[in-house]
Protein backbone atom coordinates (compact mmCIF):
# COMPACT_ATOMS: atom_id res chain seq x y z
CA UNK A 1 -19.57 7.79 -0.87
CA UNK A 2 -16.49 6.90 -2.88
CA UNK A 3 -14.68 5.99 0.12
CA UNK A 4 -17.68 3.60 1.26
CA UNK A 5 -17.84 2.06 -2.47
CA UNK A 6 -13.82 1.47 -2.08
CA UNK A 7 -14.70 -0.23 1.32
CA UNK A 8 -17.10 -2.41 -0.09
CA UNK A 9 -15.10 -3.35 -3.07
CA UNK A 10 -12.42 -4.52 -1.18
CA UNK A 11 -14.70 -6.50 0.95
CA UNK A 12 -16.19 -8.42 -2.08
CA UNK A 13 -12.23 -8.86 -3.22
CA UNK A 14 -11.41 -10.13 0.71
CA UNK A 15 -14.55 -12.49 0.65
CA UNK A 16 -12.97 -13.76 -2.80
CA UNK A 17 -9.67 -14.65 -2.00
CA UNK A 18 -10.89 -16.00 1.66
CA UNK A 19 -13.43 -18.37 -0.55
CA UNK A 20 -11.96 -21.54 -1.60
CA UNK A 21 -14.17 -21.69 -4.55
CA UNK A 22 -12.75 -18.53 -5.76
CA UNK A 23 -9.06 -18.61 -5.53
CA UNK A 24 -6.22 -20.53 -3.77
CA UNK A 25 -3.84 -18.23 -1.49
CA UNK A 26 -0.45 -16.76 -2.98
CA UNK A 27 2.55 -16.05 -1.17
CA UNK A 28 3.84 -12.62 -0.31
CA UNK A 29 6.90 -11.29 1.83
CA UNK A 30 6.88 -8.51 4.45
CA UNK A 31 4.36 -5.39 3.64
CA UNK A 32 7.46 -3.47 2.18
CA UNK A 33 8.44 -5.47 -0.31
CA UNK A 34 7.88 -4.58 -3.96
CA UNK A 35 5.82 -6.55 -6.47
CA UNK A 36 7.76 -9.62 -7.94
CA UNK A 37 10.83 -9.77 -5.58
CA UNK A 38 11.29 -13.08 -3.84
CA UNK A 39 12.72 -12.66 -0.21
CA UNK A 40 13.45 -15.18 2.66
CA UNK A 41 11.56 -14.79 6.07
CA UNK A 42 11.96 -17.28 8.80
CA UNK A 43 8.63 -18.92 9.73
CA UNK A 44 7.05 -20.01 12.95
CA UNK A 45 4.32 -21.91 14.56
CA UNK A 46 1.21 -19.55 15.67
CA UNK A 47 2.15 -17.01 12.52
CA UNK A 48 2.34 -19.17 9.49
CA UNK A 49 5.92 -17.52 8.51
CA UNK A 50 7.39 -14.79 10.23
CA UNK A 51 10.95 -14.21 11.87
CA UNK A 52 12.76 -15.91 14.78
CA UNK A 53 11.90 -12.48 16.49
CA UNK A 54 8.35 -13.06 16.12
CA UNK A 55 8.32 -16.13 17.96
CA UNK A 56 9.53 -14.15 20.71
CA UNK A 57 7.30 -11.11 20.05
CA UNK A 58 4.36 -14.13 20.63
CA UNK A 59 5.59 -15.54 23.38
CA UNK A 60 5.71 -12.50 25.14
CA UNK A 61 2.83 -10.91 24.04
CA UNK A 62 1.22 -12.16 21.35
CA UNK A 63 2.31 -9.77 18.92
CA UNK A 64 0.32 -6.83 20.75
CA UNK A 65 2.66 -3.68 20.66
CA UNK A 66 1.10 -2.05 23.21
CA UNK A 67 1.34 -4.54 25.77
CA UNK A 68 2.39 -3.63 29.09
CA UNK A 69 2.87 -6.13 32.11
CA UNK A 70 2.87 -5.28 35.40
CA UNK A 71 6.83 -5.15 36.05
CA UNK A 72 6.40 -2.00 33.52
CA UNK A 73 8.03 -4.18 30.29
CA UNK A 74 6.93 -2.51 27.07
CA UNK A 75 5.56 -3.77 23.84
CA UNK A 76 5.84 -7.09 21.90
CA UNK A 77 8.45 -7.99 22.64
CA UNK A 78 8.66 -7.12 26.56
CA UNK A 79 11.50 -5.05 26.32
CA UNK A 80 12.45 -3.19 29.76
CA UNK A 81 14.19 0.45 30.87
CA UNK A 82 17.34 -1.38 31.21
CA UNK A 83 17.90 -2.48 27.88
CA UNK A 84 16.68 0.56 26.32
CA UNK A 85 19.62 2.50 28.17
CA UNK A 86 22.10 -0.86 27.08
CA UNK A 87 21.12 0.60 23.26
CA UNK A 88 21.15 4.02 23.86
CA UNK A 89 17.50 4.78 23.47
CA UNK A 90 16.86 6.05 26.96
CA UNK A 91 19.70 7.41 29.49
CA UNK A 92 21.06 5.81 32.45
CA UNK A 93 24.07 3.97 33.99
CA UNK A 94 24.89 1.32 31.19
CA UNK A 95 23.07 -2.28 32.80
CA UNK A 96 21.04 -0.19 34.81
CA UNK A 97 17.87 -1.91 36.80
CA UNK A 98 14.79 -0.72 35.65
CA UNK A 99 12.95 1.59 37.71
CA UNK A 100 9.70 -0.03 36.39
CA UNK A 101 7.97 3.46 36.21
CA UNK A 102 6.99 4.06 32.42
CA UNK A 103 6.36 7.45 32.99
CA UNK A 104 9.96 8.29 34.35
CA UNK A 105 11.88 6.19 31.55
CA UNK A 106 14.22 9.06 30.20
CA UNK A 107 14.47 9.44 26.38
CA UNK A 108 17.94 9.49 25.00
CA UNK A 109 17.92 12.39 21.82
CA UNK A 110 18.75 9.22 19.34
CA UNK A 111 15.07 8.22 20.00
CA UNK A 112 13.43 11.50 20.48
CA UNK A 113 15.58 11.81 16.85
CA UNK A 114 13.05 8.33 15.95
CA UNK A 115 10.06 10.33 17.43
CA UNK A 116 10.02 8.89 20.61
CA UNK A 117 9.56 10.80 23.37
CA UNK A 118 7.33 9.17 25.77
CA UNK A 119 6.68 5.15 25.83
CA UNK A 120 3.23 5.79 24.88
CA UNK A 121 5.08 6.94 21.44
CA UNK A 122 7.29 3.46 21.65
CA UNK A 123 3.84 1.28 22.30
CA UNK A 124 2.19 2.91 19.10
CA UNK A 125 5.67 2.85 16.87
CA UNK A 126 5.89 -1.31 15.78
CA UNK A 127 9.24 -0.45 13.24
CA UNK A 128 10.97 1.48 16.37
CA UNK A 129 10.45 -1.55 18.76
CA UNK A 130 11.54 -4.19 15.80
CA UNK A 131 14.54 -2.26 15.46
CA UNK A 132 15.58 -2.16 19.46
CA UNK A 133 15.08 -5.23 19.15
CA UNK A 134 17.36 -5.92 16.76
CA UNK A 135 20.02 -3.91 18.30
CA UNK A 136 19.13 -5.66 21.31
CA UNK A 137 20.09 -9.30 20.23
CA UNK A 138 23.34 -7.95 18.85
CA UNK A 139 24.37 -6.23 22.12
CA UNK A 140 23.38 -9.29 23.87
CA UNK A 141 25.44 -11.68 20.62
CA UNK A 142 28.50 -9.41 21.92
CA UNK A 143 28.54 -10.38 25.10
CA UNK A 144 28.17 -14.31 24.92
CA UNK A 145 30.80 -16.36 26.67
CA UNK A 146 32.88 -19.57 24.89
CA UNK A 147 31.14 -21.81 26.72
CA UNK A 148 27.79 -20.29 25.49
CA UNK A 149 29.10 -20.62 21.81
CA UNK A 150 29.97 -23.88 22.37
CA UNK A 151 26.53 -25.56 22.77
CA UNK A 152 26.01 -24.52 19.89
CA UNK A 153 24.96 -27.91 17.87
CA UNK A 154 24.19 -29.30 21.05
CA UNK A 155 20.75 -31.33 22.24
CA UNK A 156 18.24 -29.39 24.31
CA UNK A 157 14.69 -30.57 25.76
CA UNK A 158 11.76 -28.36 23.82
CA UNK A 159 9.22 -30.90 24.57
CA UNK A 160 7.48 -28.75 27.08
CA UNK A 161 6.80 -26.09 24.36
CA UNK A 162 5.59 -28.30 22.29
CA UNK A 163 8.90 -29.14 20.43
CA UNK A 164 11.36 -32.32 20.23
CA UNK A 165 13.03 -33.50 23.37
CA UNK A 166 16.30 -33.48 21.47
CA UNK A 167 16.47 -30.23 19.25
CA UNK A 168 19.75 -29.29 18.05
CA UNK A 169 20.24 -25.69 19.03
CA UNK A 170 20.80 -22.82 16.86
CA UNK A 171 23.20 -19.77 17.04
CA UNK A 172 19.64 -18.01 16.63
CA UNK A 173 18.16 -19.70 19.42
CA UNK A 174 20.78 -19.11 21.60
CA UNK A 175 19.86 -15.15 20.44
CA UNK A 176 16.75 -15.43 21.74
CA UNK A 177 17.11 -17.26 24.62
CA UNK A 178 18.80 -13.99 25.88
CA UNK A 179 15.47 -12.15 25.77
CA UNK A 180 16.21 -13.55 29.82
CA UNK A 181 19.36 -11.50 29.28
CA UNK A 182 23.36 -12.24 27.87
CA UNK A 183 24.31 -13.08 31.45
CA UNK A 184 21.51 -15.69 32.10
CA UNK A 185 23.12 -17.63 28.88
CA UNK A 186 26.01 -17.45 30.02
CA UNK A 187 25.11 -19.19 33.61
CA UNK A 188 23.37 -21.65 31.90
CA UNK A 189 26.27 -22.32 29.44
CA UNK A 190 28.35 -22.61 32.43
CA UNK A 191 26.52 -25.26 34.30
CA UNK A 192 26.29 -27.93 31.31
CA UNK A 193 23.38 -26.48 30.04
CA UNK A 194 21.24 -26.65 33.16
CA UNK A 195 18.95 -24.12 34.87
CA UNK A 196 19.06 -22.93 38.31
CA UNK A 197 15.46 -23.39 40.00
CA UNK A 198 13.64 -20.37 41.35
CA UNK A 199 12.36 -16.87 40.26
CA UNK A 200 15.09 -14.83 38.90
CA UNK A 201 17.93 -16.81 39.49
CA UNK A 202 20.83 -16.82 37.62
CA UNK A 203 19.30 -18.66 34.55
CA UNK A 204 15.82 -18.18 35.01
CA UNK A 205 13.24 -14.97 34.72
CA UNK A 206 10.93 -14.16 37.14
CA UNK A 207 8.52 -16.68 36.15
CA UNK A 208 10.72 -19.45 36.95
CA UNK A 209 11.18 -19.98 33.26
CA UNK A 210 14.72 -21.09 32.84
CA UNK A 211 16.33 -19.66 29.02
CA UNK A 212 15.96 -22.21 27.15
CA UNK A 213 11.77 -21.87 27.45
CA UNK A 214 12.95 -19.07 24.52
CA UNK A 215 15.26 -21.06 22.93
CA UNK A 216 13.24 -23.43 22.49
CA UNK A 217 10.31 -20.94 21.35
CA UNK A 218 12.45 -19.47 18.49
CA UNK A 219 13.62 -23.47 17.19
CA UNK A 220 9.50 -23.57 16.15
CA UNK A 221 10.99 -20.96 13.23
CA UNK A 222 12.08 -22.35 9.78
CA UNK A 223 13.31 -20.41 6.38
CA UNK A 224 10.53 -20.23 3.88
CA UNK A 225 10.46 -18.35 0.03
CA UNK A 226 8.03 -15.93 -0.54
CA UNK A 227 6.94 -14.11 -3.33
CA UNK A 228 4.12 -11.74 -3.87
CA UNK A 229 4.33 -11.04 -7.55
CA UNK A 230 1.29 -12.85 -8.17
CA UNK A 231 -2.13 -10.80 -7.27
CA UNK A 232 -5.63 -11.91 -6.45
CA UNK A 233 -7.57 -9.51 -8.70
CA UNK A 234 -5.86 -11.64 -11.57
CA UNK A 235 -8.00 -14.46 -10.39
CA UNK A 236 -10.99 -13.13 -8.44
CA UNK A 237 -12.20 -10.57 -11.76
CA UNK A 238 -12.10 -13.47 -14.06
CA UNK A 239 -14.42 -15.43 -11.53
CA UNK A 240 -16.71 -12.02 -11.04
CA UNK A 241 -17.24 -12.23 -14.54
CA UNK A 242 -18.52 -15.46 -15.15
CA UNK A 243 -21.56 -15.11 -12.49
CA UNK A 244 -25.03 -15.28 -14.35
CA UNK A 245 -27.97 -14.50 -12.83
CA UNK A 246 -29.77 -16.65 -15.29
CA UNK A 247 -28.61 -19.76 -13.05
CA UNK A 248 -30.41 -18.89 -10.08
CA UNK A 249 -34.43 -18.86 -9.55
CA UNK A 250 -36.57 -17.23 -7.00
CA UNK A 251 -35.30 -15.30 -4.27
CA UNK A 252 -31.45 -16.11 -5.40
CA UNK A 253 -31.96 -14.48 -8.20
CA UNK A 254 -33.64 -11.26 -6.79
CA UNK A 255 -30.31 -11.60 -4.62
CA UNK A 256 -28.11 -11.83 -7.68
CA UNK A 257 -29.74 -9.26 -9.15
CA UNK A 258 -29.76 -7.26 -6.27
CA UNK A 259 -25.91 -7.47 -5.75
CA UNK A 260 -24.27 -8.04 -8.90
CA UNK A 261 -24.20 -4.01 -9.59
CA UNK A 262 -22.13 -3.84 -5.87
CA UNK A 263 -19.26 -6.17 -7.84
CA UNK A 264 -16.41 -4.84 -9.61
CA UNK A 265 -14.36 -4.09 -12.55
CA UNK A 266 -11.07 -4.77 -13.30
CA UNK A 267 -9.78 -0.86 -12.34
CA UNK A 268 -11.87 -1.14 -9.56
CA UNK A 269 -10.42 -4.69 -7.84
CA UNK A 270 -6.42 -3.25 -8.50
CA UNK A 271 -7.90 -0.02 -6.90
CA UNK A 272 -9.65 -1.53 -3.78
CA UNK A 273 -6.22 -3.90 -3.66
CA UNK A 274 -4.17 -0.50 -3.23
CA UNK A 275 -6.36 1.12 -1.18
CA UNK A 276 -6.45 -1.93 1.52
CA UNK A 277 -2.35 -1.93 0.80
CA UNK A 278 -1.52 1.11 2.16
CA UNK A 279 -4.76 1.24 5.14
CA UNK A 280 -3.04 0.84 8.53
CA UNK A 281 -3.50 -2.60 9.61
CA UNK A 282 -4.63 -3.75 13.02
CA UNK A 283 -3.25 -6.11 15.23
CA UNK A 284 -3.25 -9.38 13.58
CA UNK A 285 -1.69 -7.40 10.68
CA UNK A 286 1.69 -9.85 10.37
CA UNK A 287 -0.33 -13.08 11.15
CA UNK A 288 -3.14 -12.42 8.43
CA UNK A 289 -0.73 -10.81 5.99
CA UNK A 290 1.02 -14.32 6.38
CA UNK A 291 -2.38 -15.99 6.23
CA UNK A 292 -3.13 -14.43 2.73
CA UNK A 293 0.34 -14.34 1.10
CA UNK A 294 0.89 -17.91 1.80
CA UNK A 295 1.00 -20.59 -1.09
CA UNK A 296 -1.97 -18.66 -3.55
CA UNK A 297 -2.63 -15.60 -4.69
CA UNK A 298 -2.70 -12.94 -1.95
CA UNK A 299 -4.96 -10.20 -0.97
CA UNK A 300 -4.42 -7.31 0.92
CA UNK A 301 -8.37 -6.58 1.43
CA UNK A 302 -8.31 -9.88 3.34
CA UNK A 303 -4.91 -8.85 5.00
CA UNK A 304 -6.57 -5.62 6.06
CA UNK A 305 -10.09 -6.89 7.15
CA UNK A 306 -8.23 -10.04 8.73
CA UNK A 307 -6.00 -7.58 10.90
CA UNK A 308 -8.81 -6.33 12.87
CA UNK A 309 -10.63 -9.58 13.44
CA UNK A 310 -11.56 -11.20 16.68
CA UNK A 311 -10.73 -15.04 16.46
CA UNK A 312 -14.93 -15.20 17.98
CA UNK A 313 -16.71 -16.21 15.03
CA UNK A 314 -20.29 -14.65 15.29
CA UNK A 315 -23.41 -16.93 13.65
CA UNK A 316 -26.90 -15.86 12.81
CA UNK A 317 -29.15 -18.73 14.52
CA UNK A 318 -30.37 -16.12 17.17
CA UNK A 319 -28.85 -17.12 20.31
CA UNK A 320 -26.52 -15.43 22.43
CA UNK A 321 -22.49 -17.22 21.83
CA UNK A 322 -20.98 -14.08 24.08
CA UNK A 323 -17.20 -14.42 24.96
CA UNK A 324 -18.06 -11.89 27.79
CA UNK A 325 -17.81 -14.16 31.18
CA UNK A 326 -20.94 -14.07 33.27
CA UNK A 327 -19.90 -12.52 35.56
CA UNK A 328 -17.30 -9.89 33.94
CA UNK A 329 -16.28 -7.68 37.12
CA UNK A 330 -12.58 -8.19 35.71
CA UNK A 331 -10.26 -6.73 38.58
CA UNK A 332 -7.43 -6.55 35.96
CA UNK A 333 -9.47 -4.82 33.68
CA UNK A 334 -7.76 -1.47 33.93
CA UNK A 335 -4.46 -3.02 33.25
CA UNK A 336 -6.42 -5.34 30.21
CA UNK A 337 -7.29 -1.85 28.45
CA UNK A 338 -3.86 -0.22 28.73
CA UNK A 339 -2.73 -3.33 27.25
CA UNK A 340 -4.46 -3.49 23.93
CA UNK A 341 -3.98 0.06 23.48
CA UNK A 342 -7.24 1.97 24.62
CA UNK A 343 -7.63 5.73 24.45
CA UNK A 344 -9.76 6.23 28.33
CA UNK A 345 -9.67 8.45 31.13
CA UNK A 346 -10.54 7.71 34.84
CA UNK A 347 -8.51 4.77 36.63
CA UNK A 348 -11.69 2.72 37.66
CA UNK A 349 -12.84 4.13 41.00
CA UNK A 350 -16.61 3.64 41.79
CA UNK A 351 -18.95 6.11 41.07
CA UNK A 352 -22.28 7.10 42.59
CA UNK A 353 -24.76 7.65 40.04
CA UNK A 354 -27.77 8.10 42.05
CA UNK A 355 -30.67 5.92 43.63
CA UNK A 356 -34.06 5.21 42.53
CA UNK A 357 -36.71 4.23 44.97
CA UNK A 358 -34.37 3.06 47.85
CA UNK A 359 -31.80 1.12 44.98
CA UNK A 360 -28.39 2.81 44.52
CA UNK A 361 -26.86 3.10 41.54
CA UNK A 362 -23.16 3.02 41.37
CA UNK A 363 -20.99 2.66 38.66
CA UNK A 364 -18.37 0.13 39.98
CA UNK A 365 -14.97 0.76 37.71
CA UNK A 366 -15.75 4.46 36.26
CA UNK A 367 -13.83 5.28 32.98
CA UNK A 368 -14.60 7.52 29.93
CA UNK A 369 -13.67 7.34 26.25
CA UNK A 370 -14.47 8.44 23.16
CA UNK A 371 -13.67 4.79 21.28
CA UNK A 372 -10.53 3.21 19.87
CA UNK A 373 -10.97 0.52 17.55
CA UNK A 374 -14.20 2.34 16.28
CA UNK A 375 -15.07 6.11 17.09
CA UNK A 376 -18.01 6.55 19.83
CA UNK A 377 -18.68 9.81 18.14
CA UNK A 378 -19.16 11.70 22.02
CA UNK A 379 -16.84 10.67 25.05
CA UNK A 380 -18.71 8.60 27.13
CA UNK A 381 -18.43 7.26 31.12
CA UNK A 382 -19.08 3.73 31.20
CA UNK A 383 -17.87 0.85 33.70
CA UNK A 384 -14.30 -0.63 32.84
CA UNK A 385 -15.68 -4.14 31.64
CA UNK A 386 -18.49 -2.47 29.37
CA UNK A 387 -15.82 -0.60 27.58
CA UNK A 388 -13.52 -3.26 27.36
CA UNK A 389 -16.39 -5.45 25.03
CA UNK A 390 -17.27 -2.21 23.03
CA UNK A 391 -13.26 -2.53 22.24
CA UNK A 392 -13.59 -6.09 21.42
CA UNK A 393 -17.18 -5.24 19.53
CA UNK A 394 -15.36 -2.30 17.46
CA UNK A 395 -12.65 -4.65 16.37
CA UNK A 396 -15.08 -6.75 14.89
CA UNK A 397 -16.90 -4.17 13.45
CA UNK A 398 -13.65 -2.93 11.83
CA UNK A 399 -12.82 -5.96 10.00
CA UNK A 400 -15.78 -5.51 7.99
CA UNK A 401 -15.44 -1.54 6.60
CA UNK A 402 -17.91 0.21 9.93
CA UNK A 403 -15.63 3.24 10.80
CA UNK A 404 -18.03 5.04 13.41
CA UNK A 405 -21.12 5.04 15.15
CA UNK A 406 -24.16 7.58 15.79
CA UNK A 407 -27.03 8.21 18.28
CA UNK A 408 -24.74 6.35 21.19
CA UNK A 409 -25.23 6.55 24.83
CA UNK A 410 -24.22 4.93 28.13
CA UNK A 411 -24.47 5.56 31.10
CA UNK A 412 -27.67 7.64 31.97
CA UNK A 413 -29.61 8.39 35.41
CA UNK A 414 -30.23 5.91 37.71
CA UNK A 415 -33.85 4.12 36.84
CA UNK A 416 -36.46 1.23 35.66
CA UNK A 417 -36.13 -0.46 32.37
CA UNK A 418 -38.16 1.36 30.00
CA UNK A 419 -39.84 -0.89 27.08
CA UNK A 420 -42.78 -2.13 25.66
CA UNK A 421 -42.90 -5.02 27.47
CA UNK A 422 -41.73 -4.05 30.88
CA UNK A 423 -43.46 -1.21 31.79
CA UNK A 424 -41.25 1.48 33.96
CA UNK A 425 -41.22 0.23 37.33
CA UNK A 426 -39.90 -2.98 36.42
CA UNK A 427 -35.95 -3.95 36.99
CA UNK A 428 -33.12 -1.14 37.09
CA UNK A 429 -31.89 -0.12 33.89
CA UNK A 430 -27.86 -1.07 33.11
CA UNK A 431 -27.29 2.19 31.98
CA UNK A 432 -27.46 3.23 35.89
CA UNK A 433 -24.72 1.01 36.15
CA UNK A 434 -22.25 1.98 33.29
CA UNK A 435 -23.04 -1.64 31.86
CA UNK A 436 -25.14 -0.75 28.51
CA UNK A 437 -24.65 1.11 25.69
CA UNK A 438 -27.16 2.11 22.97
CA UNK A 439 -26.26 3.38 19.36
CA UNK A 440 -28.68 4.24 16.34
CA UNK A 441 -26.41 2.46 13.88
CA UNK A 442 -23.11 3.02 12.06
CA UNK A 443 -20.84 4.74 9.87
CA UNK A 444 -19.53 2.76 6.63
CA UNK A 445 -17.38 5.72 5.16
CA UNK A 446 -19.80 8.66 4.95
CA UNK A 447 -23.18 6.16 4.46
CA UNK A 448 -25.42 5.89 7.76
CA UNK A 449 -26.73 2.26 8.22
CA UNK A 450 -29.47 2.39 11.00
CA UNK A 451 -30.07 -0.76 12.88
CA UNK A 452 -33.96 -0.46 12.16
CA UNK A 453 -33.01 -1.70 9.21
CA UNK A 454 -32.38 -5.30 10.38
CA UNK A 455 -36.05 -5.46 9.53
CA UNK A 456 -35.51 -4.86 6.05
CA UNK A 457 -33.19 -8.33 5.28
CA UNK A 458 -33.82 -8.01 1.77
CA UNK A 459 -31.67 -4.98 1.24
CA UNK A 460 -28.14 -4.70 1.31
CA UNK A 461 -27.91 -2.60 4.42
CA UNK A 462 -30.21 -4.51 6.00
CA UNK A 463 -28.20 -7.96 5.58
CA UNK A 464 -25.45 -5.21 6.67
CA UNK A 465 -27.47 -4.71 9.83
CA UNK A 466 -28.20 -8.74 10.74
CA UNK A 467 -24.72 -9.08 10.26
CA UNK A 468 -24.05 -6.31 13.15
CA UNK A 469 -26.54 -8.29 15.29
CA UNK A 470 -24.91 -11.44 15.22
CA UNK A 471 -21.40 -9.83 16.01
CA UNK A 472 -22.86 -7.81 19.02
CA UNK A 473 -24.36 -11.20 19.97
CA UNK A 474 -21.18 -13.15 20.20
CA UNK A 475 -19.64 -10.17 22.12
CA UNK A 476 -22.25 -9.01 24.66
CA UNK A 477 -23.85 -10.67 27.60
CA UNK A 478 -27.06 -9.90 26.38
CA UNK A 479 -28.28 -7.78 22.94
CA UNK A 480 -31.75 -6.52 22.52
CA UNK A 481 -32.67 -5.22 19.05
CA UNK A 482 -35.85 -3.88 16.72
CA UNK A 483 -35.99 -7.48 15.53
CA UNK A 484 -37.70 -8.31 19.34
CA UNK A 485 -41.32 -8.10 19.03
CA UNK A 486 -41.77 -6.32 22.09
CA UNK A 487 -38.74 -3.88 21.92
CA UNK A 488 -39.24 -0.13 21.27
CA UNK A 489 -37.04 2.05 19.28
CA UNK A 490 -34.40 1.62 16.00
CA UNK A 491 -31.19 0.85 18.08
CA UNK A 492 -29.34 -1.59 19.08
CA UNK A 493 -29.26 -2.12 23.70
CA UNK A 494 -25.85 -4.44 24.16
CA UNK A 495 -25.07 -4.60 28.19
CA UNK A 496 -22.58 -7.04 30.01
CA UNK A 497 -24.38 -8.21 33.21
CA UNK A 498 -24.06 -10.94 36.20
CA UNK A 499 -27.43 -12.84 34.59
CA UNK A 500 -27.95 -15.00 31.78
CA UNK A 501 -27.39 -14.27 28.07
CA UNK A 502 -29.54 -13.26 25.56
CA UNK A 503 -29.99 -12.18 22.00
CA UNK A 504 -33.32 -11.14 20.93
């Protein structure tokens, strides 16, 4: 329970700060820093303020560190078996090709020193990858040519990244335009500053993109000040505080009254800001910590809730808004769910679950798992695309304090929907399929919140509940839930399907 009232509190403290009415946003540096020191961090575009190296890390991946592409390049900032031997984190010929097989990468004892012994280690380890990376840019600064040096100052077109036709480069652009690699620089140094058309020619990668698409990605980074001596629970308590019940009338005030005891003391709001502090963050953790610790007073509940949020904004007029596709057969879906980090077994063969009065069942991309972003609670077989939108569901859930589920199931035996309204006999169930998943409710610390009680809206863990609804409603193809007149039982039935959405 204490754990669950620290969740909460820091909730009320993220909802604060996030709440224009309630405070402006402060400015903070990296996580690390200590409480009043005022560093300098180079800012960019899509993060608010972040380092030239974080453009990159976006352009290449959006800032996931588990991303892998299909040439085998690891983490966020795309960095391949080659240049890990250049550093000395794996072992090979010096400038050796990569052999594009992750699993035969050999680990040099200076990173098995870092704990790194397999690249699923180097996906999970951000601070290991920032700091190849860092050795990376100097091996490739140490290798520049004069002519490379020498364009320094000079005019380049970023207009097709969204920048000025005529930006002066930047020693540190010309740094990260040899994320292509030193010797692609170089080329393009020695013709004038021109690129060489084609797929991996001597300036360009194998996208055709010629060096100067990262040049020109890193000039969209400035030099900011931050500070983060100045804390929200300075301004959100004082606010706390001054809320009377005695303004409101009606069912406000049964509201107020109902929720004032959930708000906070002083001890409590420095407490809840320490606890969401030192919480791993999830993977929006630089661009929200940025977000927060900008000009105001900044939070690290909001950092921490903010880090695990889907941009999908969920909204409670009952209709479906699902950001599954329609038809969500993804053929890259494997490759999606090793990206963003998934824990799953199975590599997405069919599987035939059955038949039920002359209509197979199969389950078209078999995998198990036992949940990422949000423990399942039991491993479970499901098809590839229903898994990957119980990821994107437990993200969401994340961001606002659930921690696990109970009473969930998936796939089950092949047969006829079974509700009140259609009788068995009626259409095949998507649980035959691997497409639906049931749960009872969730975990919030050690409290159980059952989804019967979206019924209940005027309780706390009923509002709780509707608020689950409306997320699994934005995420699913369709959502079926005790608040249907027709529907039998106190869970919550979320499927992705080929038909049309619904949210009932």
């Amino acid at each position: 329970m204490v754990k669950f009232r620290s969740i909460i509190l820091a909730a009320t403290v993220a909802f604060a700060t996030a709440n224009p009415g309630f405070a402006a946003q402060e400015s903070d540096s990296a996580a690390a820093r200590g409480d009043g020191e005022v560093v300098t961090e180079g800012a960019n575009q899509s993060m608010g303020n972040s380092s030239a190296t974080e453009c990159i890390a976006q352009a290449e991946s959006g800032g996931n560190i588990g991303a892998v592409n299909a040439q085998g390049f690891l983490g966020k900032y795309q960095i391949g078996e080659a240049k890990l031997i250049d550093t000395g984190w794996a072992i090979g010929a010096s400038g050796a090709a990569s052999s594009f097989d992750n699993q035969n990468i050999v680990w040099s004892d200076k990173a098995k020193d870092a704990g790194i012994n397999s690249y699923e280690d180097f996906l999970k380890n951000e601070a290991i990858q920032d700091k190849i990376k860092a050795e990376i840019d100097q091996w490739n600064q140490n290798r520049f040519s004069g002519a490379a040096k020498s364009m320094i100052g000079q005019s380049i077109d970023c207009s097709s990244t969204g920048g000025s036709s005529s930006t002066p480069l930047t020693f540190s652009m010309l740094v990260q335009g040899a994320q292509f690699g030193a010797g692609k620089v170089n080329a393009w140094a020695a013709g004038g500053g021109s690129c060489v058309d084609g797929k991996g020619s001597s300036t360009n990668d194998g996208n055709n993109k010629c060096v100067t698409y990262m040049m020109c990605k890193a000039s969209n980074c400035s030099s900011i000040e931050k500070d983060m001596s100045k804390q929200t629970c300075s301004v959100v308590m004082p606010m706390i505080k001054a809320i009377s019940c005695s303004n409101y009338t009606g069912q406000n005030l049964a509201l107020c009254n109902a929720a004032k005891p959930y708000l906070m003391t002083d001890g409590e709001c420095a407490a809840a800001e320490a606890m969401s502090k030192e919480a791993p963050k999830g993977p929006n953790k630089e661009k929200c910590e940025n977000l927060t610790f900008g000009p105001g007073t900044g939070s690290w509940s909001f950092a921490l809730a903010c880090s695990y949020a889907s941009e999908a904004v969920a909204d409670q007029d009952g209709a479906a808004n699902s950001t599954t596709p329609v038809t969500p057969d993804d053929p890259a879906c494997i490759a999606k769910l090793q990206s963003m980090g998934i824990q799953f077994t199975g590599n997405g063969s069919p599987r035939q679950n059955g038949s039920n009065s002359g209509v197979s069942c199969v389950v078209a991309s078999s995998v198990q798992s036992s949940g990422t972003a949000v423990p399942f609670g039991v491993n479970l077989e499901m098809d590839c695309n229903m898994l990957y939108a119980m990821e994107v569901f437990g993200q969401k859930l994340k961001a606002i304090g659930v921690t696990g589920y109970y009473g969930m199931s998936s796939t089950t035996e092949c047969r006829r929907i079974r509700n009140n309204k259609t009788k068995a006999g009626g259409s095949m169930s998507w649980h035959g399929y691997g497409k639906a998943v049931d749960f009872s409710g969730v975990m919030v610390g050690d409290k159980k919140i059952s989804m019967g009680l979206v019924n209940e809206p005027g309780t706390a863990a009923g509002q709780f509940a509707l608020q689950i609804k409306s997320i699994a409603c934005s995420t699913f193809s369709g959502v079926l839930t005790p608040t249907w007149e027709n529907y039998k039982g106190d869970f919550f039935h979320n499927h992705v399907d080929i038909g049309g959405k619904y949210c009932k």
